[in-house]
N, C-alpha and C. Protein backbone atom coordinates (compact mmCIF):
# COMPACT_ATOMS: atom_id res chain seq x y z
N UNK A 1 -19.17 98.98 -23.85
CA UNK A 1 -20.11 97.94 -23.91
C UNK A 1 -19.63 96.79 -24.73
N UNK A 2 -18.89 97.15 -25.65
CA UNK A 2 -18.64 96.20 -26.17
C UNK A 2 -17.50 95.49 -25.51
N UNK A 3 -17.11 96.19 -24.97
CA UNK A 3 -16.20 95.48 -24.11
C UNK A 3 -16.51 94.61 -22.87
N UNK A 4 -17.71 94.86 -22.43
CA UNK A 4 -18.23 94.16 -21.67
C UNK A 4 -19.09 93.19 -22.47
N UNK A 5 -19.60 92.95 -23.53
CA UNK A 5 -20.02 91.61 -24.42
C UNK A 5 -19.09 90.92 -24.39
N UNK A 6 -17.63 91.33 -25.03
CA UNK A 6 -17.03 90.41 -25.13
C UNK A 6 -16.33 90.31 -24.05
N UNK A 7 -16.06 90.33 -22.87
CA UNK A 7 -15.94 90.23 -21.51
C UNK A 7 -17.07 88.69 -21.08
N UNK A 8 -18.25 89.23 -21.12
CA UNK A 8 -19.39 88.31 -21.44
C UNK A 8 -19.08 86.93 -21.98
N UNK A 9 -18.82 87.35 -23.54
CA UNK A 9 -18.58 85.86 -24.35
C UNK A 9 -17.30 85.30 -24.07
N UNK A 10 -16.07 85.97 -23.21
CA UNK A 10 -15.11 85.09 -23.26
C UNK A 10 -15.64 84.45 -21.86
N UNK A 11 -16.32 85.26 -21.14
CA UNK A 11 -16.67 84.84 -19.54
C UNK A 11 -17.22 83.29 -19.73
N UNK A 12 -18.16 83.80 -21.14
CA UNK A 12 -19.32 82.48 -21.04
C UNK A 12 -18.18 81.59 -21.52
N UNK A 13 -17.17 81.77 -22.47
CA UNK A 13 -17.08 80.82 -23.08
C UNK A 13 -16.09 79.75 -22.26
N UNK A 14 -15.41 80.88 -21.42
CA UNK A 14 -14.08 80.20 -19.94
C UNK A 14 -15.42 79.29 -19.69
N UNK A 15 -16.33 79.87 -19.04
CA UNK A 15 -17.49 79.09 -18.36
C UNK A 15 -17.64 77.55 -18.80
N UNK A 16 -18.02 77.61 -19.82
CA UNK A 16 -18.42 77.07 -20.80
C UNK A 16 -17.14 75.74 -21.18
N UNK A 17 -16.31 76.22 -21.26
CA UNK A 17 -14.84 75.21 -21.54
C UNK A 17 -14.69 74.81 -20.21
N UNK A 18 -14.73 75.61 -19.07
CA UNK A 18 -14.91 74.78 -17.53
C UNK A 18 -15.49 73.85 -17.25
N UNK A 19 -16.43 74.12 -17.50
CA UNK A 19 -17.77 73.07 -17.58
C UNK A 19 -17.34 71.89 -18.04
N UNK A 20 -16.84 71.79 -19.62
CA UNK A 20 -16.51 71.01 -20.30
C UNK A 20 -15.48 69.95 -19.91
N UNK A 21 -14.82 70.91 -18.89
CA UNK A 21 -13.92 70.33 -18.85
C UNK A 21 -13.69 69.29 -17.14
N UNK A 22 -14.86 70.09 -16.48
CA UNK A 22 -15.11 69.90 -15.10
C UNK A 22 -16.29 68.16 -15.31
N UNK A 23 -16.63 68.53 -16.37
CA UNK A 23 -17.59 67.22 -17.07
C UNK A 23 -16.55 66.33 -17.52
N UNK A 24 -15.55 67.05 -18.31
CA UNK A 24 -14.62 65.32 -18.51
C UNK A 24 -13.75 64.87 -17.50
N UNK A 25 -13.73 65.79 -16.55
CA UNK A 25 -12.93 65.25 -15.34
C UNK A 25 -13.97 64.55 -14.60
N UNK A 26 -14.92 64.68 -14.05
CA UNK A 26 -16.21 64.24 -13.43
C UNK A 26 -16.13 62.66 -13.92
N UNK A 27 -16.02 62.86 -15.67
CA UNK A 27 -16.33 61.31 -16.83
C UNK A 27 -14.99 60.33 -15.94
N UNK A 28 -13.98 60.88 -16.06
CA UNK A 28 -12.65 60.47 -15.58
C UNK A 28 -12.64 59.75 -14.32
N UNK A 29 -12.93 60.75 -13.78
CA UNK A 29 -13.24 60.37 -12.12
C UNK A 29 -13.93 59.07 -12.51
N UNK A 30 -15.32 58.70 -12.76
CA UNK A 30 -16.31 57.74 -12.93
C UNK A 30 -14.84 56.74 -13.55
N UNK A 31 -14.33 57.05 -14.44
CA UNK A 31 -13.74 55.80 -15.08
C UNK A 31 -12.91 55.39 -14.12
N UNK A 32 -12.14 56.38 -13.43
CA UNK A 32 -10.79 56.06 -12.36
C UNK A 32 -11.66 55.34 -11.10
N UNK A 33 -12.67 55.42 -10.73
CA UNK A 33 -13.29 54.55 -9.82
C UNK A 33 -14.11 53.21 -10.25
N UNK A 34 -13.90 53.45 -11.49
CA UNK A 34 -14.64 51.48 -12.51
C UNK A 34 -13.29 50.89 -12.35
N UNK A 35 -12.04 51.78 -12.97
CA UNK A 35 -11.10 51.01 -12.68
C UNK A 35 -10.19 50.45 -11.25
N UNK A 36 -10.67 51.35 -10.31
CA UNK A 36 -10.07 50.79 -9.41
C UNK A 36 -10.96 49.96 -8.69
N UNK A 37 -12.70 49.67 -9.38
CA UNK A 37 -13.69 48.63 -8.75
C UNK A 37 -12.97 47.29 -9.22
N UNK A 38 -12.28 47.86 -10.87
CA UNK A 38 -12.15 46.34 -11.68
C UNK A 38 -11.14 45.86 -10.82
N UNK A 39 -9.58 46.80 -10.73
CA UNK A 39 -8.85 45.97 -10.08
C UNK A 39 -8.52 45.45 -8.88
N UNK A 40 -9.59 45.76 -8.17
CA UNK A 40 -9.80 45.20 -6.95
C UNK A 40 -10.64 43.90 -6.46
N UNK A 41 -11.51 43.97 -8.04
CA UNK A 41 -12.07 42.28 -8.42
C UNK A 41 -10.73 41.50 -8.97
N UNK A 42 -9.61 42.19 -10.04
CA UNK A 42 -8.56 41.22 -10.12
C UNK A 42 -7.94 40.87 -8.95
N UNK A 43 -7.56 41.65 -8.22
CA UNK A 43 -6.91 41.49 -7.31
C UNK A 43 -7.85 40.99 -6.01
N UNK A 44 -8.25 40.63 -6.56
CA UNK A 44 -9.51 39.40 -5.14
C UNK A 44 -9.14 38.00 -5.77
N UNK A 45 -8.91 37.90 -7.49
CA UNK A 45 -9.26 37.03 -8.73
C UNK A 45 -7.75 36.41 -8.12
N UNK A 46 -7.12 37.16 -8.34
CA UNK A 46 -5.62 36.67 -8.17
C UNK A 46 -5.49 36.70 -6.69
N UNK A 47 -6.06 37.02 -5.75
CA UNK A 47 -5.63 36.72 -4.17
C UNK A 47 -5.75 35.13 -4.52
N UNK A 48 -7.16 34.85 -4.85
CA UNK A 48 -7.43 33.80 -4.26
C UNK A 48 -7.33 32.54 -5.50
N UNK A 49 -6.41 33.19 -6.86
CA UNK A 49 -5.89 32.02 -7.48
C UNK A 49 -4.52 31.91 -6.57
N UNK A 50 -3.95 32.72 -6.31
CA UNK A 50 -2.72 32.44 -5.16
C UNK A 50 -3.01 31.59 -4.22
N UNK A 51 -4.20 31.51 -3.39
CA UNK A 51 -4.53 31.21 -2.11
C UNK A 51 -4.57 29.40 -3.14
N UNK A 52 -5.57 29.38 -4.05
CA UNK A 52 -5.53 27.87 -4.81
C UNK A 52 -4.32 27.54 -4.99
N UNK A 53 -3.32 27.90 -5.38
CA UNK A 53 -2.29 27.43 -6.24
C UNK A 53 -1.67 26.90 -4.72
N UNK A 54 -1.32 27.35 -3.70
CA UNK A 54 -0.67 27.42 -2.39
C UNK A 54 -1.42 25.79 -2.18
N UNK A 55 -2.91 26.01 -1.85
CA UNK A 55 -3.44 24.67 -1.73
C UNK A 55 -3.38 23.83 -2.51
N UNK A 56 -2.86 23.98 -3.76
CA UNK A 56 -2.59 22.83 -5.14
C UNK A 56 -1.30 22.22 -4.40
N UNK A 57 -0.52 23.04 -4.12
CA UNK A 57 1.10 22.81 -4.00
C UNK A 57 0.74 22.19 -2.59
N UNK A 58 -0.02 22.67 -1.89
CA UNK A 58 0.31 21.63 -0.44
C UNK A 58 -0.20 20.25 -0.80
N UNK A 59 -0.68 20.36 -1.76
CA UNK A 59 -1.74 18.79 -1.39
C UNK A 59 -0.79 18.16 -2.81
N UNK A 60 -0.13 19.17 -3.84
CA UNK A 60 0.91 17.73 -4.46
C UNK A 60 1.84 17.10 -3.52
N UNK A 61 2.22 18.03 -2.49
CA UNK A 61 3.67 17.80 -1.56
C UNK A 61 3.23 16.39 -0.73
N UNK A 62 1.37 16.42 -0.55
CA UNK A 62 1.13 15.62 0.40
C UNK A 62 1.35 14.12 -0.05
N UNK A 63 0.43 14.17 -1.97
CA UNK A 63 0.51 12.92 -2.66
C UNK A 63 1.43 12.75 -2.67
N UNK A 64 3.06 13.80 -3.08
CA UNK A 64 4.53 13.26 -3.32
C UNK A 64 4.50 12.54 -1.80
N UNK A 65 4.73 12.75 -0.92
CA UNK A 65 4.26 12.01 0.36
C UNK A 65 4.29 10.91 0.51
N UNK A 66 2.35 10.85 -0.13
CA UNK A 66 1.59 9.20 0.28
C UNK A 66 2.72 8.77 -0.49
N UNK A 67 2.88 9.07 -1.96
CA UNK A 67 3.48 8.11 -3.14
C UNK A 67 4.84 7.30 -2.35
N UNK A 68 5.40 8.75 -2.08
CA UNK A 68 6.83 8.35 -1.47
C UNK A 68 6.60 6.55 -0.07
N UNK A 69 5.77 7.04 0.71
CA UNK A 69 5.30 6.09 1.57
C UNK A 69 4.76 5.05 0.91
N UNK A 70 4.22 4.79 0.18
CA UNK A 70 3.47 3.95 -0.40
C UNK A 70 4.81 2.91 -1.53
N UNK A 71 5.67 3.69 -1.71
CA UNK A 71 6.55 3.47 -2.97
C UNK A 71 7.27 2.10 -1.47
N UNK A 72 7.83 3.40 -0.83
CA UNK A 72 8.45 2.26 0.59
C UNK A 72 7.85 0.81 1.26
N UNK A 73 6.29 1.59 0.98
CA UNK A 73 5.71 0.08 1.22
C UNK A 73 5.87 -1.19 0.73
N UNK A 74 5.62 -0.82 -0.35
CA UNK A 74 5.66 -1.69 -1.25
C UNK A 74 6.81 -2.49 -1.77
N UNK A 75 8.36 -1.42 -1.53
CA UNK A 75 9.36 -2.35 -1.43
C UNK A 75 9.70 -3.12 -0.36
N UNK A 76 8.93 -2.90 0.85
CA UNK A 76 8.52 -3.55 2.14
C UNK A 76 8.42 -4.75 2.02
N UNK A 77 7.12 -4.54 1.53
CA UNK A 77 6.33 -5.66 1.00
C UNK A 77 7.16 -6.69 -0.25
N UNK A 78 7.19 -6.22 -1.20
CA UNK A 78 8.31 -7.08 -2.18
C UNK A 78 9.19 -7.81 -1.11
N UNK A 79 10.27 -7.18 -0.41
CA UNK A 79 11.06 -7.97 0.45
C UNK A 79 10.59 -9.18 1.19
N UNK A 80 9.89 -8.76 1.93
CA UNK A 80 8.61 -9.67 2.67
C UNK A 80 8.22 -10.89 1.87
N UNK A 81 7.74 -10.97 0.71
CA UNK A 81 7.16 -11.85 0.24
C UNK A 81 8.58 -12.53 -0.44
N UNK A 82 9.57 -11.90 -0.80
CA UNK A 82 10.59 -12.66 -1.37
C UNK A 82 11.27 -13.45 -0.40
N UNK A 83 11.12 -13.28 0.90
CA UNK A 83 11.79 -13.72 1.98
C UNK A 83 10.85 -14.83 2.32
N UNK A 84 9.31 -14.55 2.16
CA UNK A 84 8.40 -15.06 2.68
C UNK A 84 8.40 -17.05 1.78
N UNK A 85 8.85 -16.49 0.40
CA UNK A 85 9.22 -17.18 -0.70
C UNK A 85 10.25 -18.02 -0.34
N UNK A 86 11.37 -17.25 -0.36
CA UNK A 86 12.38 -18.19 0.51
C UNK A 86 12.72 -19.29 1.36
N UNK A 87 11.56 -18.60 2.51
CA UNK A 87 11.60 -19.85 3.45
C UNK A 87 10.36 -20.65 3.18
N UNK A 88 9.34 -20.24 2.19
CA UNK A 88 8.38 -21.13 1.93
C UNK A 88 9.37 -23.02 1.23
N UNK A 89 9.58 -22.23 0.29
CA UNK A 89 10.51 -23.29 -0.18
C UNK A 89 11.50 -24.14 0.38
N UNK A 90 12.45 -23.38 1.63
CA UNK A 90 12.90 -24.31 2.63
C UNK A 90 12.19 -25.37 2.73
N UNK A 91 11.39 -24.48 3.81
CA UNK A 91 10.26 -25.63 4.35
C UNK A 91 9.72 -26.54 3.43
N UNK A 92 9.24 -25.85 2.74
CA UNK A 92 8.65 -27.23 1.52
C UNK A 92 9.89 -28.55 1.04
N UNK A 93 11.19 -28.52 1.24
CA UNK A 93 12.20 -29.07 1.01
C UNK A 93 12.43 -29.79 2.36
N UNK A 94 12.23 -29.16 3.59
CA UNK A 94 11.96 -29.51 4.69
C UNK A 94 11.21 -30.78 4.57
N UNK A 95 10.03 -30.50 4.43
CA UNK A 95 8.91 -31.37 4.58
C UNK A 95 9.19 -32.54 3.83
N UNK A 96 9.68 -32.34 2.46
CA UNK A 96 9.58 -32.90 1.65
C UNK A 96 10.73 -34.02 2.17
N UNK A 97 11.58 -34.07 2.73
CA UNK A 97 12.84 -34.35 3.42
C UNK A 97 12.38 -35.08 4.99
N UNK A 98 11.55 -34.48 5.65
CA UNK A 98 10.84 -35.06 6.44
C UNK A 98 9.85 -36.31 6.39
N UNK A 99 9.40 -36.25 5.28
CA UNK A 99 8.40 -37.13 4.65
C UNK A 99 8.64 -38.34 4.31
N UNK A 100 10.15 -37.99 3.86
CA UNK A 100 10.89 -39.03 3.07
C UNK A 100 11.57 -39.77 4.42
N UNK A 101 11.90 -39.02 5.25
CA UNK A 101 12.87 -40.28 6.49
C UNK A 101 11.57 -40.54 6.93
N UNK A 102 10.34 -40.38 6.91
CA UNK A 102 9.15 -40.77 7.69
C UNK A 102 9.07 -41.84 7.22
N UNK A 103 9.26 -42.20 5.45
CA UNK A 103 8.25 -43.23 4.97
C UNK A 103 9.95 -43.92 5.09
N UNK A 104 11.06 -43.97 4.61
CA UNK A 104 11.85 -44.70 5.39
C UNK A 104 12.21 -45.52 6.60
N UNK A 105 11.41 -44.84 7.76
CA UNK A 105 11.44 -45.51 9.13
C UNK A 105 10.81 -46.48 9.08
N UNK A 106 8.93 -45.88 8.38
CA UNK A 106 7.77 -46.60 8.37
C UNK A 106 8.27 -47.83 7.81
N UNK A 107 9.33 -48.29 6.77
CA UNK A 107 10.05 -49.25 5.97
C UNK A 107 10.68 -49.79 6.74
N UNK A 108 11.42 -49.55 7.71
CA UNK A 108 12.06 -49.99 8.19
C UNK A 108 11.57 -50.68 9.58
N UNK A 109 10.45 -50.22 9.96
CA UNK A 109 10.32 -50.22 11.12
C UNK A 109 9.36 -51.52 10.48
N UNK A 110 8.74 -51.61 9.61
CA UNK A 110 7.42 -52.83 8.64
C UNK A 110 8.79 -53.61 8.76
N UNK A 111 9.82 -54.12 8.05
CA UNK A 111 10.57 -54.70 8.17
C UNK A 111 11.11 -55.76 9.12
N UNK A 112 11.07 -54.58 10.45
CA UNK A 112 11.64 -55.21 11.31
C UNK A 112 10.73 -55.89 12.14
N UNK A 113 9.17 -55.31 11.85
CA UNK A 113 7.67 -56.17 12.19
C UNK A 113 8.30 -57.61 11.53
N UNK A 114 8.01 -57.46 9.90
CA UNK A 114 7.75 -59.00 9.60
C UNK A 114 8.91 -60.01 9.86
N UNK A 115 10.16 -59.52 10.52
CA UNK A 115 11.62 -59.78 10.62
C UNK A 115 10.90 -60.62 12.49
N UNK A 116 10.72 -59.75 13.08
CA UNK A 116 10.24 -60.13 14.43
C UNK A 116 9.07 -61.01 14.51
N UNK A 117 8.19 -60.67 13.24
CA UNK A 117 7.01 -62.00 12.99
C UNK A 117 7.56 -63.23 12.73
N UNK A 118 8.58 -63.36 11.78
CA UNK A 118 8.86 -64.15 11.19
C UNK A 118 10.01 -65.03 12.66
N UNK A 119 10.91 -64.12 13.61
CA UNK A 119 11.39 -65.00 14.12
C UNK A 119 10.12 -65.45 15.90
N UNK A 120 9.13 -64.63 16.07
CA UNK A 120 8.52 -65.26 16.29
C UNK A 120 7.92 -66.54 16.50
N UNK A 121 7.02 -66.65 15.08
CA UNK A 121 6.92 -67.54 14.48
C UNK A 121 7.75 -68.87 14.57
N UNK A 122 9.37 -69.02 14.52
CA UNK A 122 10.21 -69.84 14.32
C UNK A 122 10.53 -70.20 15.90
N UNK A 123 10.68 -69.07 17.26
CA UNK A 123 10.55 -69.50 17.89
C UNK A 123 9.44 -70.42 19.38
N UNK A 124 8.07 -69.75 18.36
CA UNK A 124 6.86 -70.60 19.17
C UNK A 124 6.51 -71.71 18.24
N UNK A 125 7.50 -71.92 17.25
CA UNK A 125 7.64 -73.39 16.43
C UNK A 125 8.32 -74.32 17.16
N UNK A 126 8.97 -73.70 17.63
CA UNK A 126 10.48 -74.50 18.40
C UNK A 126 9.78 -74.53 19.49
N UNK A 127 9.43 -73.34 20.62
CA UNK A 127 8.67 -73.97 21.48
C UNK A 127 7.52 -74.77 21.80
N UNK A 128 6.70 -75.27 20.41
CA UNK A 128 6.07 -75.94 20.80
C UNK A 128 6.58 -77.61 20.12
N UNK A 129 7.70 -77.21 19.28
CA UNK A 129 8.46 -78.90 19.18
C UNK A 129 8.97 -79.22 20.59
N UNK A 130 9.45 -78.17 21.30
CA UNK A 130 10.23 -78.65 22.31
C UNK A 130 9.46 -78.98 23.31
N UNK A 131 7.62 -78.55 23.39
CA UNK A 131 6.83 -78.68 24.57
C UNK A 131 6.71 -80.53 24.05
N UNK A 132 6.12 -80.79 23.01
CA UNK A 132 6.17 -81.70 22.49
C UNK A 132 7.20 -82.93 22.87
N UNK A 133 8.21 -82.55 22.61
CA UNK A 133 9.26 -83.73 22.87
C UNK A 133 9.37 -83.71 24.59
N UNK A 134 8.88 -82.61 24.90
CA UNK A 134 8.98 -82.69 26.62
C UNK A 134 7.80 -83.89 26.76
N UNK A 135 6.78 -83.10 25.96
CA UNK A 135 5.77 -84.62 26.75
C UNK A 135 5.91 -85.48 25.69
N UNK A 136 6.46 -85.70 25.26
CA UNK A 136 7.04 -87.25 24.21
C UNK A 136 7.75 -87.59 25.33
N UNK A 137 8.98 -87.23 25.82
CA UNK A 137 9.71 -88.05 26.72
C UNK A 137 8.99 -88.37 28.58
N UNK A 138 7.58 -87.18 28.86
CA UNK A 138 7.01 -87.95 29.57
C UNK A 138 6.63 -89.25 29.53
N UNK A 139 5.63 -89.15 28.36
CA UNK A 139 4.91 -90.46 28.20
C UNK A 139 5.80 -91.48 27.67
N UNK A 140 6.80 -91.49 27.42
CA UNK A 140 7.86 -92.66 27.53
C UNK A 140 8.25 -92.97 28.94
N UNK A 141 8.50 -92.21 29.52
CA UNK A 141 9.10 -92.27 30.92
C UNK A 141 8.16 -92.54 31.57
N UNK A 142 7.38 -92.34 31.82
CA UNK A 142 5.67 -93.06 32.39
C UNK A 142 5.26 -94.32 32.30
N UNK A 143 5.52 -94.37 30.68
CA UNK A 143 5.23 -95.78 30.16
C UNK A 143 6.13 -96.54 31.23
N UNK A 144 6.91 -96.52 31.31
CA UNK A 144 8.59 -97.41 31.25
C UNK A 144 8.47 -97.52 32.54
């Protein structure tokens, strides 16, 4: 009998440490499934900071891009207006050059007005001395 008590108390006590131990594995379990809830929220956390970072990087590549295009433009443009500059100033030298044989002609051409007034003038002087002496020498010749 006594051998069967303590048969008993080691029975209970295997029991008993089973238990114990079937309870901290049970605890375990619970923790080994928090942890594989947690890292499957990191690993959602980090999918989709990956998935951001991917879309960060496409859309710097895009601004390096515009910038790049925009950079081109603009030395486009610089050229353009320096050229635009260029021949502004021609022309303005042009004009300015144009302006000047204009008001030269206009001088010349006034000139040759009061040059043509003036011999005008000298010859409907003369033609009318000479209508004059025409009928001066009628009315002598009439007279006579």
């Amino acid at each position: 009998m006594q051998r069967a008590d303590r048969l008993r108390k080691e029975y209970a006590s295997s029991a008993n440490s089973h238990e114990k131990r079937q309870s901290e594995l049970d605890v375990r379990l619970l923790e080994i499934e928090d942890l594989k809830r947690a890292l499957q929220k990191q690993s959602a956390k980090v999918q989709r900071a990956e998935e951001e970072k991917e879309k960060v990087i496409a859309e710097k590549q895009d601004v390096s891009k515009t910038i790049s295009a925009l950079e081109a433009d603009l030395k486009r443009v610089r050229r353009d207006a320096e050229t635009l500059s260029h021949d502004l100033r021609r022309l303005k030298t042009e004009k300015e050059r144009a302006e000047e044989k204009y008001k030269d002609e206009i001088a010349r051409l006034e000139r040759n007005k009061k040059q043509s007034q003036a011999q005008l003038k000298l010859l409907t002087d003369e033609l009318d001395q000479q209508k004059q002496e025409i009928a001066d020498v009628r009315d002598h010749v009439c007279t006579v």
